[in-house]
N, C-alpha and C. Protein backbone atom coordinates (compact mmCIF):
# COMPACT_ATOMS: atom_id res chain seq x y z
N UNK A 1 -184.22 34.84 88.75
CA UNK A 1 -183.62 35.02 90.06
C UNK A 1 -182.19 34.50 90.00
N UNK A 2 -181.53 34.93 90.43
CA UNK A 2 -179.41 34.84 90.25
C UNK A 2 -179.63 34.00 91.50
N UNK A 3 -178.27 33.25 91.48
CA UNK A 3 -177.87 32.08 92.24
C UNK A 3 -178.06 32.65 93.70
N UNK A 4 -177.05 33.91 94.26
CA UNK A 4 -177.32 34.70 95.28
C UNK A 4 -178.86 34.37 96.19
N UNK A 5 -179.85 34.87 95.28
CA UNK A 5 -181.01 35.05 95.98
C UNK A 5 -181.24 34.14 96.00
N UNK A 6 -181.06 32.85 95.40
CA UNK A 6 -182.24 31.73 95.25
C UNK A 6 -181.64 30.76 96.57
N UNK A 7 -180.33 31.31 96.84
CA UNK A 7 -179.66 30.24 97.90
C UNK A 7 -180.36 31.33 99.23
N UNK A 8 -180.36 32.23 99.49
CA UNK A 8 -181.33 33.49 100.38
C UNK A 8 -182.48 32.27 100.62
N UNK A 9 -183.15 32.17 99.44
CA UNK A 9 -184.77 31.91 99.45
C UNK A 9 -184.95 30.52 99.94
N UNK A 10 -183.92 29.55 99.72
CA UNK A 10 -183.89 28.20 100.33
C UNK A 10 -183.25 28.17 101.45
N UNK A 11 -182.76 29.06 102.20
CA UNK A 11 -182.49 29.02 103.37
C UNK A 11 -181.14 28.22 103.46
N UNK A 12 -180.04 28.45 102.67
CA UNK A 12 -178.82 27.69 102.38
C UNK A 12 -177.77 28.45 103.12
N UNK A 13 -176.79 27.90 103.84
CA UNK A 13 -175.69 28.84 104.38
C UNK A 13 -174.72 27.90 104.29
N UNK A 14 -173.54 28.98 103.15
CA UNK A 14 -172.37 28.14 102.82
C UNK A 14 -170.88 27.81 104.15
N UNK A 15 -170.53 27.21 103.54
CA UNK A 15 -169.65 26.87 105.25
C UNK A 15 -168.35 27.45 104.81
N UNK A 16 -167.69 27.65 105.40
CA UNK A 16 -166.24 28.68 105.56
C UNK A 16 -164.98 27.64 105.20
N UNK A 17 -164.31 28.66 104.78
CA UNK A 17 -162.76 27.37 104.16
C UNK A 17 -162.57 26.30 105.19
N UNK A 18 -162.74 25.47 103.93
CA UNK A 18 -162.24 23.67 104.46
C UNK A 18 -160.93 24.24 105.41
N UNK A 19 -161.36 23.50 107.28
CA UNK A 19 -160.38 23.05 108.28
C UNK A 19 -160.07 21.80 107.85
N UNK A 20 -159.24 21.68 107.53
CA UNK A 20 -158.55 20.09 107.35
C UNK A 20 -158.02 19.59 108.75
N UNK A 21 -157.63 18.44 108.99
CA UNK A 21 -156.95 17.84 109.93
C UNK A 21 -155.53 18.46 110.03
N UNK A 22 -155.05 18.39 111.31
CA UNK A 22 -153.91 18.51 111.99
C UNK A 22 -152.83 18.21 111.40
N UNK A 23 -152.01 19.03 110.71
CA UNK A 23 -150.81 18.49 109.52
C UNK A 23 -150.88 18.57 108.33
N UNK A 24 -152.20 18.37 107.99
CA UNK A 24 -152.59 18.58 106.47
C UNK A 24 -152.65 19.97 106.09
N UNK A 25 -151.77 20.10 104.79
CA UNK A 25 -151.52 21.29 103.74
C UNK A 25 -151.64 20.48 102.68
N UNK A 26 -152.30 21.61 101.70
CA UNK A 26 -153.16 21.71 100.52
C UNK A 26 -152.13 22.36 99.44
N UNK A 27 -151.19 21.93 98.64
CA UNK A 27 -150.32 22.69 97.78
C UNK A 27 -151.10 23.12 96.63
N UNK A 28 -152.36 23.68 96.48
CA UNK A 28 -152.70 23.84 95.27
C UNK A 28 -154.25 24.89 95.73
N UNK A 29 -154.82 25.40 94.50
CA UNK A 29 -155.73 26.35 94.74
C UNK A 29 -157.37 25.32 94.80
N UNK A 30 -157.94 26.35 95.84
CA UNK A 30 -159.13 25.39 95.53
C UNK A 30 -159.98 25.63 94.61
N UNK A 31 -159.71 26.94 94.17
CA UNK A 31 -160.51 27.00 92.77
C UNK A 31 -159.57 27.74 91.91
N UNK A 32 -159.33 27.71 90.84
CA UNK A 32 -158.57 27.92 90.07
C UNK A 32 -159.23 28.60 88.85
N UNK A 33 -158.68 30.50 88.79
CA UNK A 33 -159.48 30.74 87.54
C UNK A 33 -158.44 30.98 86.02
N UNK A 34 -159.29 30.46 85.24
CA UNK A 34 -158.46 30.90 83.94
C UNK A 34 -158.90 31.30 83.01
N UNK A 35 -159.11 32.67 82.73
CA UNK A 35 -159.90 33.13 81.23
C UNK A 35 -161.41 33.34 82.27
N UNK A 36 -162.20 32.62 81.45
CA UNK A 36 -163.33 33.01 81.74
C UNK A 36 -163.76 31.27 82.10
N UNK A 37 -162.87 30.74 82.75
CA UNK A 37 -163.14 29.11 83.33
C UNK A 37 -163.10 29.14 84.83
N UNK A 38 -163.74 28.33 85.67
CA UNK A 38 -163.18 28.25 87.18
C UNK A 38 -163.13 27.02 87.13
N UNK A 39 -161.80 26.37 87.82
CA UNK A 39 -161.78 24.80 87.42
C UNK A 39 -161.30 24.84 89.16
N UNK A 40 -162.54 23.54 89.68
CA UNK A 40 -162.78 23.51 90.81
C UNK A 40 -162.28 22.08 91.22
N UNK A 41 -161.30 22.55 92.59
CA UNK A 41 -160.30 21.27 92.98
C UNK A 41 -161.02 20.35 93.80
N UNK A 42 -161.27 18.88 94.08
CA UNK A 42 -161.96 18.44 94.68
C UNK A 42 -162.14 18.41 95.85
N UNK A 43 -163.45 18.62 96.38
CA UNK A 43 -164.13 19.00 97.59
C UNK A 43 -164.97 17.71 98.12
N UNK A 44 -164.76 17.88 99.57
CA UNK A 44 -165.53 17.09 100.85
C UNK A 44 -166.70 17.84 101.04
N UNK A 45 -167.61 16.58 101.60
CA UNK A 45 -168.28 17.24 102.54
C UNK A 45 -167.99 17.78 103.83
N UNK A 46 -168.55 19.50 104.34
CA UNK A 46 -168.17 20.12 105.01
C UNK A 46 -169.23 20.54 106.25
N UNK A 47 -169.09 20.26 107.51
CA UNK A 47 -170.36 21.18 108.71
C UNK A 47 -170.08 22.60 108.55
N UNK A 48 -171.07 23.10 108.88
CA UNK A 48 -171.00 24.46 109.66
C UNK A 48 -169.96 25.20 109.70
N UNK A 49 -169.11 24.53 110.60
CA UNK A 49 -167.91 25.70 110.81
C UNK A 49 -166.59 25.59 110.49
N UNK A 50 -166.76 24.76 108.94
CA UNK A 50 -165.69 24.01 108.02
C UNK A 50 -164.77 22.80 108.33
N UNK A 51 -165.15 22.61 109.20
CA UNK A 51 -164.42 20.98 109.84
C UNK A 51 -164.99 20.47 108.69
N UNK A 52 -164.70 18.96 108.50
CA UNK A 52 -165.06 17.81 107.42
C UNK A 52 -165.89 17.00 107.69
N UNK A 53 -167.47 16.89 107.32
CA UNK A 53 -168.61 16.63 108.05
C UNK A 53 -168.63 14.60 107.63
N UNK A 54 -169.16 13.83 108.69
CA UNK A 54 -169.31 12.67 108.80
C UNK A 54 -170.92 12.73 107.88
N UNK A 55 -171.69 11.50 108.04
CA UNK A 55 -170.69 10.07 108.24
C UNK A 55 -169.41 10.04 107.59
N UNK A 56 -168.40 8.97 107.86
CA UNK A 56 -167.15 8.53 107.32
C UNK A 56 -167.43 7.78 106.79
N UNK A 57 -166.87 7.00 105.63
CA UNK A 57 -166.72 5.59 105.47
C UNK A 57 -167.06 5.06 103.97
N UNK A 58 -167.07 3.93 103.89
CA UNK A 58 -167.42 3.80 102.61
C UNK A 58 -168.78 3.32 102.39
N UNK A 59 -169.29 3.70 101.16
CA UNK A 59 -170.77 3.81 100.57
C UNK A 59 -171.09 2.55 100.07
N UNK A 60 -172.33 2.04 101.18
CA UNK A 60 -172.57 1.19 100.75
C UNK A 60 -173.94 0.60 101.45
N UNK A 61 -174.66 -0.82 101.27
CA UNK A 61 -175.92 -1.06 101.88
C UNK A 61 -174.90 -1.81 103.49
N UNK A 62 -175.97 -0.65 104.36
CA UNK A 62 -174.77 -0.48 105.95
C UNK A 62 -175.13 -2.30 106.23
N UNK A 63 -174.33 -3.18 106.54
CA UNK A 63 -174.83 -3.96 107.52
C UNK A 63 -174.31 -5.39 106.38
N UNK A 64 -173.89 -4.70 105.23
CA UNK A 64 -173.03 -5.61 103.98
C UNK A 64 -171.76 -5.71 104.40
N UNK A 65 -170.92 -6.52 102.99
CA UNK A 65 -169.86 -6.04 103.58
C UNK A 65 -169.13 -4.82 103.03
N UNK A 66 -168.25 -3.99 103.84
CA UNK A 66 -167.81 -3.00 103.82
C UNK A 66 -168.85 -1.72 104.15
N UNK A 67 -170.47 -1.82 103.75
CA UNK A 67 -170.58 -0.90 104.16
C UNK A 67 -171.01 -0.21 105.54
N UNK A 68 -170.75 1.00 105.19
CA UNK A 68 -170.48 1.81 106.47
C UNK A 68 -171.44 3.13 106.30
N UNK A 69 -171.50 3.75 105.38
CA UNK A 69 -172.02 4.44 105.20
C UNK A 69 -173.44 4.85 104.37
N UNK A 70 -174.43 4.38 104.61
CA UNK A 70 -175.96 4.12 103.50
C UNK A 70 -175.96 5.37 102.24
N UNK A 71 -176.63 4.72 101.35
CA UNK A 71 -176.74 5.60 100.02
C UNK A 71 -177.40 6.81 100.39
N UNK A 72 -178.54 6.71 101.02
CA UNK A 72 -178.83 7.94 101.61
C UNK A 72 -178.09 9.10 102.53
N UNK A 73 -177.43 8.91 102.83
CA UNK A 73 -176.98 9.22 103.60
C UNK A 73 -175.68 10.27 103.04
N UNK A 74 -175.35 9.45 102.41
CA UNK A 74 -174.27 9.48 101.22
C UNK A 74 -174.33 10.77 100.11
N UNK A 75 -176.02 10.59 99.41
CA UNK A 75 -176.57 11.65 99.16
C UNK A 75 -177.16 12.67 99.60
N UNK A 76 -177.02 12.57 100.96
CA UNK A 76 -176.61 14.12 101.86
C UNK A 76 -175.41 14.79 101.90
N UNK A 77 -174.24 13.85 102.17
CA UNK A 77 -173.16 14.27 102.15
C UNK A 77 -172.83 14.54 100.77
N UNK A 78 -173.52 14.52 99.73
CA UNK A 78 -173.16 15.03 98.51
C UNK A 78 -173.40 16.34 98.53
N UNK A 79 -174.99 16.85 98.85
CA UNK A 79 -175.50 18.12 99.19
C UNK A 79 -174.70 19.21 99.92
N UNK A 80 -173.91 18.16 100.78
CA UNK A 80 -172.97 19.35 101.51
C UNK A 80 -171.59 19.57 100.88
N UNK A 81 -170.99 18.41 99.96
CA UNK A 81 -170.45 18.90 98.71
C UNK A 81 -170.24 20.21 98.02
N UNK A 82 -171.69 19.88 97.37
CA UNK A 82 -172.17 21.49 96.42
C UNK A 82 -171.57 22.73 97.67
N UNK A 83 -172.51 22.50 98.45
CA UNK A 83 -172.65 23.83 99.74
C UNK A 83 -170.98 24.15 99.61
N UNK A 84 -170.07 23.04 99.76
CA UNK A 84 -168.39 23.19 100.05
C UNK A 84 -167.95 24.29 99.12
N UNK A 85 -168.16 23.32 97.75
CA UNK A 85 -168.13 23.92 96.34
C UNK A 85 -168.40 25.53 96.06
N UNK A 86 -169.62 25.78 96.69
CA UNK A 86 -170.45 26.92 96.12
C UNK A 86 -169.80 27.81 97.22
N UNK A 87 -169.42 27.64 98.39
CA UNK A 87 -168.42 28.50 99.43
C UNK A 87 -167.00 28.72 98.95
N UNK A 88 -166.68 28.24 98.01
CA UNK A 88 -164.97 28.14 97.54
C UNK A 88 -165.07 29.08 96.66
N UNK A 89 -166.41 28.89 95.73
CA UNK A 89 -166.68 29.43 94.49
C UNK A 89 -166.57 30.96 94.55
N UNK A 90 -167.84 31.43 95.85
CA UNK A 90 -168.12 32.56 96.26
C UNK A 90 -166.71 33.78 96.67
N UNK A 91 -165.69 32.82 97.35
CA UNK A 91 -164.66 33.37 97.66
C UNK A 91 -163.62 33.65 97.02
N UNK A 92 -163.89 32.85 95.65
CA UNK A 92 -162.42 32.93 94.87
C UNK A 92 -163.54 33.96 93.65
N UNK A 93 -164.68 33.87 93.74
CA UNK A 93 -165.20 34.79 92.49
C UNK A 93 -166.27 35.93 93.02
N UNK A 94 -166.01 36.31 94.25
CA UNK A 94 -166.74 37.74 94.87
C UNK A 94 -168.47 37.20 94.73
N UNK A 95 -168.92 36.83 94.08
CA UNK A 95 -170.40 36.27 93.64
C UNK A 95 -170.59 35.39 92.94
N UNK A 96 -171.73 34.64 93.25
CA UNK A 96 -171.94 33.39 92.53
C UNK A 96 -172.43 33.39 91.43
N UNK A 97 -172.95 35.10 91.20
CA UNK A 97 -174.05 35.50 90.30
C UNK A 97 -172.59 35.80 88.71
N UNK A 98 -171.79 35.38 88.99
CA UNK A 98 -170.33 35.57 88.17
C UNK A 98 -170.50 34.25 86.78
N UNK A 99 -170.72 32.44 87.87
CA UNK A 99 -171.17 31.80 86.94
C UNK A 99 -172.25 31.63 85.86
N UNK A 100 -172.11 31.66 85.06
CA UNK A 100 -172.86 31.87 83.33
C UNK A 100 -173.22 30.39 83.07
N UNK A 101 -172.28 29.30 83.03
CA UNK A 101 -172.68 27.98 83.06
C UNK A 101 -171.63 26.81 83.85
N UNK A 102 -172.76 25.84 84.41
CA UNK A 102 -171.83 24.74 85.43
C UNK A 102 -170.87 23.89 83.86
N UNK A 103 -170.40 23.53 83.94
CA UNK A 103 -169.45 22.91 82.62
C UNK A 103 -169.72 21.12 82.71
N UNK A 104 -169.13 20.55 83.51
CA UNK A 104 -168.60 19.55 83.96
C UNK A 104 -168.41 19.36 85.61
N UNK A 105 -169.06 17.89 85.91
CA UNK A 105 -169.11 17.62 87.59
C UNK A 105 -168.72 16.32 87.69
N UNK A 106 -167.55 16.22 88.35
CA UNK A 106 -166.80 14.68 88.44
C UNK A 106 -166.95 14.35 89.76
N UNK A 107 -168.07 13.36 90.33
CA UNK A 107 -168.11 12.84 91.32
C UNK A 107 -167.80 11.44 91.80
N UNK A 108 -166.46 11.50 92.76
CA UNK A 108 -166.33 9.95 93.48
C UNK A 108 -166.47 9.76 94.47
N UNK A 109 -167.31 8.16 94.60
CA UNK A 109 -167.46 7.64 96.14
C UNK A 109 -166.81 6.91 96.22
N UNK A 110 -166.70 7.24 97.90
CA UNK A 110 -165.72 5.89 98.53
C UNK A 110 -166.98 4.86 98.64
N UNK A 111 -166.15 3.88 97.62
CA UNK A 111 -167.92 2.89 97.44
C UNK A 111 -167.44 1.32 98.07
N UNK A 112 -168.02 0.69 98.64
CA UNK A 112 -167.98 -0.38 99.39
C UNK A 112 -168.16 -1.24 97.87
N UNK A 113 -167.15 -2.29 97.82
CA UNK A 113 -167.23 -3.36 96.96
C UNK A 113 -168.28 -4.13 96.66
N UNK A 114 -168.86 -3.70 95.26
CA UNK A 114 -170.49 -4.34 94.87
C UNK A 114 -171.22 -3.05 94.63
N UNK A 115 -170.76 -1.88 95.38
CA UNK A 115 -171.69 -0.99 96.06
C UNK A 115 -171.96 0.05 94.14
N UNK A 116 -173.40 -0.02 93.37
CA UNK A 116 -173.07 0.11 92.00
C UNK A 116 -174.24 1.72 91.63
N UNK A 117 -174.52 1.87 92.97
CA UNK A 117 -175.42 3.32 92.91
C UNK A 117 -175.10 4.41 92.84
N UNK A 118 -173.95 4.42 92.40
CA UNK A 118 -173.21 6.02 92.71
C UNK A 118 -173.43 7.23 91.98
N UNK A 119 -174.68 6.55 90.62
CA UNK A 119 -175.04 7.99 89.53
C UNK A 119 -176.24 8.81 91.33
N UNK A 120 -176.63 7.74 92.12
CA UNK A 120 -177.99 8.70 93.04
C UNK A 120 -177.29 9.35 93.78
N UNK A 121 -176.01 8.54 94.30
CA UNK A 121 -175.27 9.50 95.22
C UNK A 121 -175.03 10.90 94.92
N UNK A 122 -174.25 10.76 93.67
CA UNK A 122 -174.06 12.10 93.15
C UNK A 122 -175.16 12.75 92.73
N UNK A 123 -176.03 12.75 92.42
CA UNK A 123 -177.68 13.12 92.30
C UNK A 123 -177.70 14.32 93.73
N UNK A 124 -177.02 13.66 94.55
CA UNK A 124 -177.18 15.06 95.72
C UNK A 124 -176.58 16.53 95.25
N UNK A 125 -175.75 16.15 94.80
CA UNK A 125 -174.89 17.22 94.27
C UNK A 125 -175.44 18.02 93.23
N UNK A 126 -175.68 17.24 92.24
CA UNK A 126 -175.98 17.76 90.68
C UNK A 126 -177.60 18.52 91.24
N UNK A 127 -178.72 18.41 92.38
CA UNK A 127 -180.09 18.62 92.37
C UNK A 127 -179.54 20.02 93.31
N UNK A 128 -179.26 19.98 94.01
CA UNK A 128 -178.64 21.39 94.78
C UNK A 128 -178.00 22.05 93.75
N UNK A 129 -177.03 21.90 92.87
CA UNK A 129 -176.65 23.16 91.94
C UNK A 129 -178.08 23.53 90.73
N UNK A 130 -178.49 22.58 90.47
CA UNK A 130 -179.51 22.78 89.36
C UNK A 130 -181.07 23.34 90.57
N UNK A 131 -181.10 23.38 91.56
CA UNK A 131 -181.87 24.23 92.54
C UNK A 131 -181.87 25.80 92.62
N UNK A 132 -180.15 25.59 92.89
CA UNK A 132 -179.90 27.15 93.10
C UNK A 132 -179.75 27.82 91.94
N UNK A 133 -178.85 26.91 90.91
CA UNK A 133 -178.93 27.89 89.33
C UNK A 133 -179.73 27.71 88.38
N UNK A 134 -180.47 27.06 88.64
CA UNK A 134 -182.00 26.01 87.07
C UNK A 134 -181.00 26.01 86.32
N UNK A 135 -181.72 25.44 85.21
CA UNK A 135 -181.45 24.64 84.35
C UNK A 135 -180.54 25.21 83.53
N UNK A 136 -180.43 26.25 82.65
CA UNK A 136 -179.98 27.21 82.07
C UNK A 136 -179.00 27.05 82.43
N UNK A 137 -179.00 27.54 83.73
CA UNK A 137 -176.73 27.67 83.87
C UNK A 137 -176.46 26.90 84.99
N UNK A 138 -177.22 26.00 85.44
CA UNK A 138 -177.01 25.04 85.98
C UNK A 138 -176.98 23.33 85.64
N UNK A 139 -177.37 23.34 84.52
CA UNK A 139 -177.36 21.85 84.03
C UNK A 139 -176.05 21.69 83.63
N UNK A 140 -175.33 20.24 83.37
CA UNK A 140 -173.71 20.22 83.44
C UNK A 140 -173.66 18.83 82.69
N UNK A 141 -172.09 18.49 82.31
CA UNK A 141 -172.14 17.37 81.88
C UNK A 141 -171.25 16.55 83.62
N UNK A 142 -171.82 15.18 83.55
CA UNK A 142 -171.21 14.67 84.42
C UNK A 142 -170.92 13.14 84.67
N UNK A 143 -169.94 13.24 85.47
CA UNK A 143 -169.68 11.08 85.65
C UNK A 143 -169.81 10.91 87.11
N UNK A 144 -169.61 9.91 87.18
CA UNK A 144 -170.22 9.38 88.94
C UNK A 144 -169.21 8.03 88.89
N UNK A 145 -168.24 8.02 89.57
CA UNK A 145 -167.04 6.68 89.52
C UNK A 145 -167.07 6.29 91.12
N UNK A 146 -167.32 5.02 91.33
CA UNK A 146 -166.13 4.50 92.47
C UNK A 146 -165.26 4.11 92.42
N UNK A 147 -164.46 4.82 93.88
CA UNK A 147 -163.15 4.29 94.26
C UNK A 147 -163.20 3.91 95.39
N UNK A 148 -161.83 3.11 95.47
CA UNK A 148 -161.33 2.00 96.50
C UNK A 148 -161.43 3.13 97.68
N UNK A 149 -160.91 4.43 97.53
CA UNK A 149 -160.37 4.95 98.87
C UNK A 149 -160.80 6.50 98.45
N UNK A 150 -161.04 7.51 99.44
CA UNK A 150 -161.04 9.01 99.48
C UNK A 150 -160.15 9.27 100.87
N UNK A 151 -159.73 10.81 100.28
CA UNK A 151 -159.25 11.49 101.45
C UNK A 151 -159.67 11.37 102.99
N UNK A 152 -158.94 11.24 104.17
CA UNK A 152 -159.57 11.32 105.46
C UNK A 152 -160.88 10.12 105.63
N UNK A 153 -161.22 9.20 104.33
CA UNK A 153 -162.24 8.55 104.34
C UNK A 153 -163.75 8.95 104.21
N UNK A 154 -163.92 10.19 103.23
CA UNK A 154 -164.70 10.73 103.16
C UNK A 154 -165.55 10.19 101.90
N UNK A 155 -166.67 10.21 102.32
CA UNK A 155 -167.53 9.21 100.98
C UNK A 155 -167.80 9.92 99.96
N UNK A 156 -167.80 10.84 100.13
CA UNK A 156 -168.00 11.72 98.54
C UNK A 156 -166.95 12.85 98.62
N UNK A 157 -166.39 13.00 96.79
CA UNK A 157 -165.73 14.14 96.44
C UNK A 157 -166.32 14.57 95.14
N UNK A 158 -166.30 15.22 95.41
CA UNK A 158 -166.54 16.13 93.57
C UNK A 158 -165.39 17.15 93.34
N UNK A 159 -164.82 17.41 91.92
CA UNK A 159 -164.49 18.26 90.97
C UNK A 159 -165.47 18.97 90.37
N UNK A 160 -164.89 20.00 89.80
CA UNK A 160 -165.75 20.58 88.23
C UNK A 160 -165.45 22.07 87.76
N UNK A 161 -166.48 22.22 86.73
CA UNK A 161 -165.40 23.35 86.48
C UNK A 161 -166.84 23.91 85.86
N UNK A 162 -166.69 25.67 85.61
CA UNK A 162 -168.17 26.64 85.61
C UNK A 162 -167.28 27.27 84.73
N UNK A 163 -167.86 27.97 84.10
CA UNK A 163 -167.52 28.91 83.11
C UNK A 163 -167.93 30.46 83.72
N UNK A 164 -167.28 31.39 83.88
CA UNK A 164 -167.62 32.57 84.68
C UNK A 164 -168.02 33.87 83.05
N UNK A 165 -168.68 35.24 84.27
CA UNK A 165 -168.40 36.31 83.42
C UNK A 165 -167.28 36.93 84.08
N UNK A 166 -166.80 38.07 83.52
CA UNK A 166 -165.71 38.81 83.88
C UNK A 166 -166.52 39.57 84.67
């Protein structure tokens, strides 16, 4: 079953180009193809109707210090990541059924100081692409880093890059 149907069959609906905030311009592509590479610029989590989906804040156990945002939680907003991802993908490559293999997935949280879980966070991300594409052309190589700070204060970003057919 191709990526297409299997996102049909789970009942997945990708969200429409990232609305950024008021002022903000993007000088660069959000997916970028070259050869037979798509090298994918880093993405937020996104709602519905492409606004930049909450929680905010940084990742961490809520009620510590700094955090604001729970690991769980966190690894939702990863899920909606992929969804971001796989809507950028679709648009810059007509079908998803185009990617042959995921390559590489660079995921950072905005991680609350101490905060040392960030391979589960990203686990949201990496289980939604390996859902919709199995294993075959969905398994990837990948890192999971925290940082001090993300865009708009958004707890998860991912990069990465798929290898397409023509």
């Amino acid at each position: 079953m191709g990526a297409e149907a299997r996102l049909r069959e789970l009942g997945l609906v990708l969200p429409p180009a990232v609305r950024l905030p008021a002022g903000v311009v993007l000088p660069f592509a959000m997916v970028r193809v070259v050869g037979t590479r798509a090298i994918i610029s880093g993405h937020g989590p996104q709602a519905p109707d492409g606004t930049l989906a909450g929680p905010l804040g940084k990742v961490g156990e809520v009620g510590k210090v700094g955090g604001e945002v729970s690991p769980g939680a966190a690894h939702s907003s990863a899920r909606l990541v992929a969804l971001s991802v796989l809507g950028s993908l679709r648009r810059e490559l007509g079908d998803l059924d185009r990617i042959r293999a995921w390559v590489r997935v660079h995921g950072m949280v905005n991680a609350a100081p101490g905060f040392t879980g960030l391979p589960e966070v990203i686990n949201g991300f990496s289980a939604l692409i390996l859902d919709v594409f199995g294993p075959e052309i969905g398994q990837h190589a990948r890192s999971a880093v925290g940082l001090a700070e993300l865009p708009w204060n958004i707890p998860v970003e991912v990069e990465a890059e798929v290898l397409i057919r023509d």
